[in-house]
Protein backbone atom coordinates (compact mmCIF):
# COMPACT_ATOMS: atom_id res chain seq x y z
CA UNK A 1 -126.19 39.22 69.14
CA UNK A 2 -124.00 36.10 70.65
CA UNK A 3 -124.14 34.55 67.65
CA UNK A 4 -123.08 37.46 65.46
CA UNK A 5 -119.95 37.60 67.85
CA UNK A 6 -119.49 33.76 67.88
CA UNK A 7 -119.89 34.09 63.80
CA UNK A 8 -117.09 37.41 63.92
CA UNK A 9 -114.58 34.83 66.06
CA UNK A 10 -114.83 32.27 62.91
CA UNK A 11 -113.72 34.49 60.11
CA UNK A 12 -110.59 34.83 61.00
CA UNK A 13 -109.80 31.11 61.61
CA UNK A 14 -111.73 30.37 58.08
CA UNK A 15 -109.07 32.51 56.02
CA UNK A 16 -106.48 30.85 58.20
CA UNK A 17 -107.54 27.59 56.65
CA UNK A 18 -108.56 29.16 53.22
CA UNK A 19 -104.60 30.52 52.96
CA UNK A 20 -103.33 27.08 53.85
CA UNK A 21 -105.29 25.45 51.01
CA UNK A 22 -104.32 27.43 48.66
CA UNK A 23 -100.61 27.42 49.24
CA UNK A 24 -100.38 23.84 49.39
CA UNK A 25 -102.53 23.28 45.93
CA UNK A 26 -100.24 26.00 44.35
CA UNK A 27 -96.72 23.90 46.39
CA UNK A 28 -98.27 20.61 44.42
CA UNK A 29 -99.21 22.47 41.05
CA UNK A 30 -97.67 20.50 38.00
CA UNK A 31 -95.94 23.95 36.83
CA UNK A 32 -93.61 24.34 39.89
CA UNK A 33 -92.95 20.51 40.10
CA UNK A 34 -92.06 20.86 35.99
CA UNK A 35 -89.88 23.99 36.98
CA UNK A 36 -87.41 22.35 38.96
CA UNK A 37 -83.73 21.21 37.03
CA UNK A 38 -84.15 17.79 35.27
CA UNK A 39 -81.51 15.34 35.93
CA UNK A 40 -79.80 14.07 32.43
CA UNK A 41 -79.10 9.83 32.34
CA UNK A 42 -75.85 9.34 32.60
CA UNK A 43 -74.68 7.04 29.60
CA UNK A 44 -71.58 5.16 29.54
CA UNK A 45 -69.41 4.30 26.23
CA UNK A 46 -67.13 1.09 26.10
CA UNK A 47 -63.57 1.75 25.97
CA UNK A 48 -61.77 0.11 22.71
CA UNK A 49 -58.58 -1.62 23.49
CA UNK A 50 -55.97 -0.12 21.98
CA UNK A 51 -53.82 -1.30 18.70
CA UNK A 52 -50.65 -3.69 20.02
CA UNK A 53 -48.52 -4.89 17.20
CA UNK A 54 -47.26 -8.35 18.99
CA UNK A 55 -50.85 -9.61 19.52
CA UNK A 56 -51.99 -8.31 15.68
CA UNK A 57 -49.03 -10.41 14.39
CA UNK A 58 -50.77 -13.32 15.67
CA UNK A 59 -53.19 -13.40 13.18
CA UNK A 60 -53.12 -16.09 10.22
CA UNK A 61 -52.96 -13.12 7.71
CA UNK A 62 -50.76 -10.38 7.90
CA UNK A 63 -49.80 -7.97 4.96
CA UNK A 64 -49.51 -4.05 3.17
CA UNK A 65 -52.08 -3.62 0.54
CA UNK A 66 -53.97 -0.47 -1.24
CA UNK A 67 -57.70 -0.09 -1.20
CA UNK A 68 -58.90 -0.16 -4.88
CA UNK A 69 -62.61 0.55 -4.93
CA UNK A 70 -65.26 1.51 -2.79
CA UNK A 71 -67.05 -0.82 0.03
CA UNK A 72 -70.03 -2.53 -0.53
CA UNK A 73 -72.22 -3.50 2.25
CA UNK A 74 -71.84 -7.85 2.84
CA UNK A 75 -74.88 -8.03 4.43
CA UNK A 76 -78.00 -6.87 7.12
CA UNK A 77 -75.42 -6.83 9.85
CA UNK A 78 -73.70 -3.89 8.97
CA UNK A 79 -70.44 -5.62 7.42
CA UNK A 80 -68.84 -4.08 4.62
CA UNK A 81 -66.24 -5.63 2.26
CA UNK A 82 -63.46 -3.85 0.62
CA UNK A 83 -61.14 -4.61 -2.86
CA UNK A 84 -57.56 -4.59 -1.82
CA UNK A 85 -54.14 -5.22 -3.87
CA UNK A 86 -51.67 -6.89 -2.02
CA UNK A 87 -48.29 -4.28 -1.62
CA UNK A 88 -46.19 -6.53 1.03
CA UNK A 89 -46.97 -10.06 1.89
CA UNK A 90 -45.76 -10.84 5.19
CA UNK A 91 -47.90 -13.64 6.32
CA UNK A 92 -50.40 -16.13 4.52
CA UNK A 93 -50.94 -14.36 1.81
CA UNK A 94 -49.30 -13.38 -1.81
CA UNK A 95 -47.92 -10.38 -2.89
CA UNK A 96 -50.07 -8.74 -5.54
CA UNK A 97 -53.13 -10.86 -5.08
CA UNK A 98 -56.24 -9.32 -4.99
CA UNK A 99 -58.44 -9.91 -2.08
CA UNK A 100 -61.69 -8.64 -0.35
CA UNK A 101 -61.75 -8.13 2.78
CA UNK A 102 -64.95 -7.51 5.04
CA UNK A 103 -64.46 -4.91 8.27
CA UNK A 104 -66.22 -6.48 11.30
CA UNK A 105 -68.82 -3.82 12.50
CA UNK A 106 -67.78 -4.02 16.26
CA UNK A 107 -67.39 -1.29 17.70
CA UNK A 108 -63.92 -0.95 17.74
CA UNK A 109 -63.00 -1.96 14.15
CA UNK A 110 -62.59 0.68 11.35
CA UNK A 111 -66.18 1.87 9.96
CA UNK A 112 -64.55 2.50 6.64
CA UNK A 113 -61.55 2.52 4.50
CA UNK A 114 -60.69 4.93 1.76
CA UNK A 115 -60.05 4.21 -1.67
CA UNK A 116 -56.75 4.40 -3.08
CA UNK A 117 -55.09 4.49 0.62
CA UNK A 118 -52.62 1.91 1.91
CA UNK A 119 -53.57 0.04 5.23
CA UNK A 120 -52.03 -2.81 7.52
CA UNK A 121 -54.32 -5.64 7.40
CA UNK A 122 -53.96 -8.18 10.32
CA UNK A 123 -56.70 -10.22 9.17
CA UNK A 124 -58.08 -14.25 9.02
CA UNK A 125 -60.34 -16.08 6.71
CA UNK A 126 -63.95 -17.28 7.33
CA UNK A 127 -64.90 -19.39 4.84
CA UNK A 128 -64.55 -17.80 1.49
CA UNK A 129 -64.32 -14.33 3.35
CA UNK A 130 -60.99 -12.41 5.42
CA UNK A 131 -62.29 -10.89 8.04
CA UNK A 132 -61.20 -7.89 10.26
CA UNK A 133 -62.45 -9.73 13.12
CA UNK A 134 -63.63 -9.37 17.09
CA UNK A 135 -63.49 -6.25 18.86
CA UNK A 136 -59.93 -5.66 18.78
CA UNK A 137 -58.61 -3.18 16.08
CA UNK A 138 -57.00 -4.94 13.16
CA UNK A 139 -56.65 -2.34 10.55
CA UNK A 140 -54.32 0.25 10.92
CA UNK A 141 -53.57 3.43 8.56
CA UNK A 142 -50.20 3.02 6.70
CA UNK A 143 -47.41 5.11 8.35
CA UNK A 144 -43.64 5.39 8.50
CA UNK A 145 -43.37 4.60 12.17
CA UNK A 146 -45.77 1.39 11.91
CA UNK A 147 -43.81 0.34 8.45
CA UNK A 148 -40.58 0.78 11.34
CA UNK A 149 -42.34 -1.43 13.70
CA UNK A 150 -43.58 -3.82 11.83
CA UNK A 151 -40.28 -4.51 9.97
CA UNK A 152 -38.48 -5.62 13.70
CA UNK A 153 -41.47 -8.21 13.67
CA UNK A 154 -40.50 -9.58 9.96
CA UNK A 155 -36.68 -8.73 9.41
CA UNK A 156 -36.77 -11.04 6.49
CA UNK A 157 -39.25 -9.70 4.71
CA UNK A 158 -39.56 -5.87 5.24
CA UNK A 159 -35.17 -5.06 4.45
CA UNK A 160 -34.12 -1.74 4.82
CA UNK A 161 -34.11 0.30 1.03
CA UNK A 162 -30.18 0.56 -0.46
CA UNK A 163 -28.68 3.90 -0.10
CA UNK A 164 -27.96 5.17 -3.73
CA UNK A 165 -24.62 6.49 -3.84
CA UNK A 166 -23.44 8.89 -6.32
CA UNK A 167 -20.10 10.44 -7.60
CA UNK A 168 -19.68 14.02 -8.02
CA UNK A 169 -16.10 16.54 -8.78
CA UNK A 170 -14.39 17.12 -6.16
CA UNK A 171 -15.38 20.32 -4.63
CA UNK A 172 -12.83 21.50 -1.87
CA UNK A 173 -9.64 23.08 -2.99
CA UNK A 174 -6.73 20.37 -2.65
CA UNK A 175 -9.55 18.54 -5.11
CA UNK A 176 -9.09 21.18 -7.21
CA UNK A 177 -5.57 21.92 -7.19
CA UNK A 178 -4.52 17.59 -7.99
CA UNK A 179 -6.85 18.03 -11.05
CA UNK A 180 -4.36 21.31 -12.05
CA UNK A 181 -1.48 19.06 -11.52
CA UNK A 182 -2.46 16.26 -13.04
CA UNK A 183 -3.52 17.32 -16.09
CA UNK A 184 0.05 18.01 -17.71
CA UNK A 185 1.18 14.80 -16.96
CA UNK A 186 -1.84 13.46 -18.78
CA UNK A 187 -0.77 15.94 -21.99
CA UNK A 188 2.73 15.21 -22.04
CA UNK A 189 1.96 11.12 -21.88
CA UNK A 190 -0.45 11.57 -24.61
CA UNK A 191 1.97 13.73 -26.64
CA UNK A 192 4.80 11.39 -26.35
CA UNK A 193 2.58 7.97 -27.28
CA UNK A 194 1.59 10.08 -30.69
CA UNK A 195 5.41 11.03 -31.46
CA UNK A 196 6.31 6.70 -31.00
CA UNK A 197 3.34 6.70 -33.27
CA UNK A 198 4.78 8.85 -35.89
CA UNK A 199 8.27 7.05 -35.03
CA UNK A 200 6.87 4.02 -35.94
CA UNK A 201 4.82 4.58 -39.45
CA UNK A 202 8.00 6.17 -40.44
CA UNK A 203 10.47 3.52 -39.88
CA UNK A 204 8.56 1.27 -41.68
CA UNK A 205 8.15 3.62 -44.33
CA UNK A 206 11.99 4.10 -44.78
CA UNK A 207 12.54 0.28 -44.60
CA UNK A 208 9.91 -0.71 -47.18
């Protein structure tokens, strides 16, 4: 009989220790650790400098020209080399020449160029290749405000286009009104030159 009590005093400290087991297996379990929010690596992208017109000046080749073909790839690095007509030679090269010229594939540089667009090329020769080179942006999309800017860095070169000027009829009314005036003068001068005209033929006539 003592031991049946001694036995009915255990139980309740066995399911004591049961219940702790099994919340601490189910605490560990894989599925709650997988439940909880995952933390995403935080990546970081290098800042490109941005375009400055005095330090792209510097370069050995400077000049307008029009992309006219596609790019072909130079080589394994990831390089690819455009046609170009020279437009506007401002520096080292020739106006009209055609050239190739391969994009450095840093990560900064133009990835690609479109055919039959105009570009600013601020470029320098390696070899038997000119090349877009380093990290620092040296091709830049043809606009009217960088065709501005660029002209106060080569005044001699890039001169302002001549204003066409063109004659038209007077339009207000004193315009108008000196035309009305003027115009019998005109008819009475011609008039009078044909009469000395007439004068004339006939005097010779009469003295023949």
């Amino acid at each position: 009989m003592t031991g049946l009590i001694f036995a009915m005093r255990r139980v309740p400290q066995i399911l004591a220790a049961v219940a702790l087991a099994v919340t601490a297996a189910v605490t560990t379990s894989p599925a709650t650790a997988s439940a909880a929010p995952a933390t995403a690596p935080v990546t970081t992208t290098a800042k490109c400098p941005a375009f400055v017109l005095s330090d792209a000046v510097k370069e050995p080749m400077v000049f307008h020209a029009r992309v006219t073909g596609p790019g072909k790839a130079a080589n394994k690095g990831g390089a690819v080399t455009y046609p170009v007509t020279v437009v506007k030679a401002l520096k080292g090269v020739t106006s009209g020449s055609n050239l190739k010229v391969t994009l450095n594939p840093g990560v900064c540089q133009k990835k690609s160029l479109t055919a039959n667009e105009d570009y600013y090329f601020f470029v320098q020769p390696k070899g038997d290749t000119i090349l877009a080179a380093g990290t620092l942006p040296r091709v830049e999309e043809y606009t009217d405000k960088l065709q501005a800017e660029i002209a106060k860095e080569f005044p001699d070169v890039i001169a302002p286009e001549p204003q066409q000027v063109s004659f038209s009829e007077p339009a207000s009314p004193e315009g108008a009104k000196l035309v009305e005036v003027a115009a019998p003068g005109v008819a009475l001068v011609v008039v009078g030159l044909l009469g000395l005209i007439i004068v004339m033929i006939l005097g010779r006539r009469r003295s023949a």
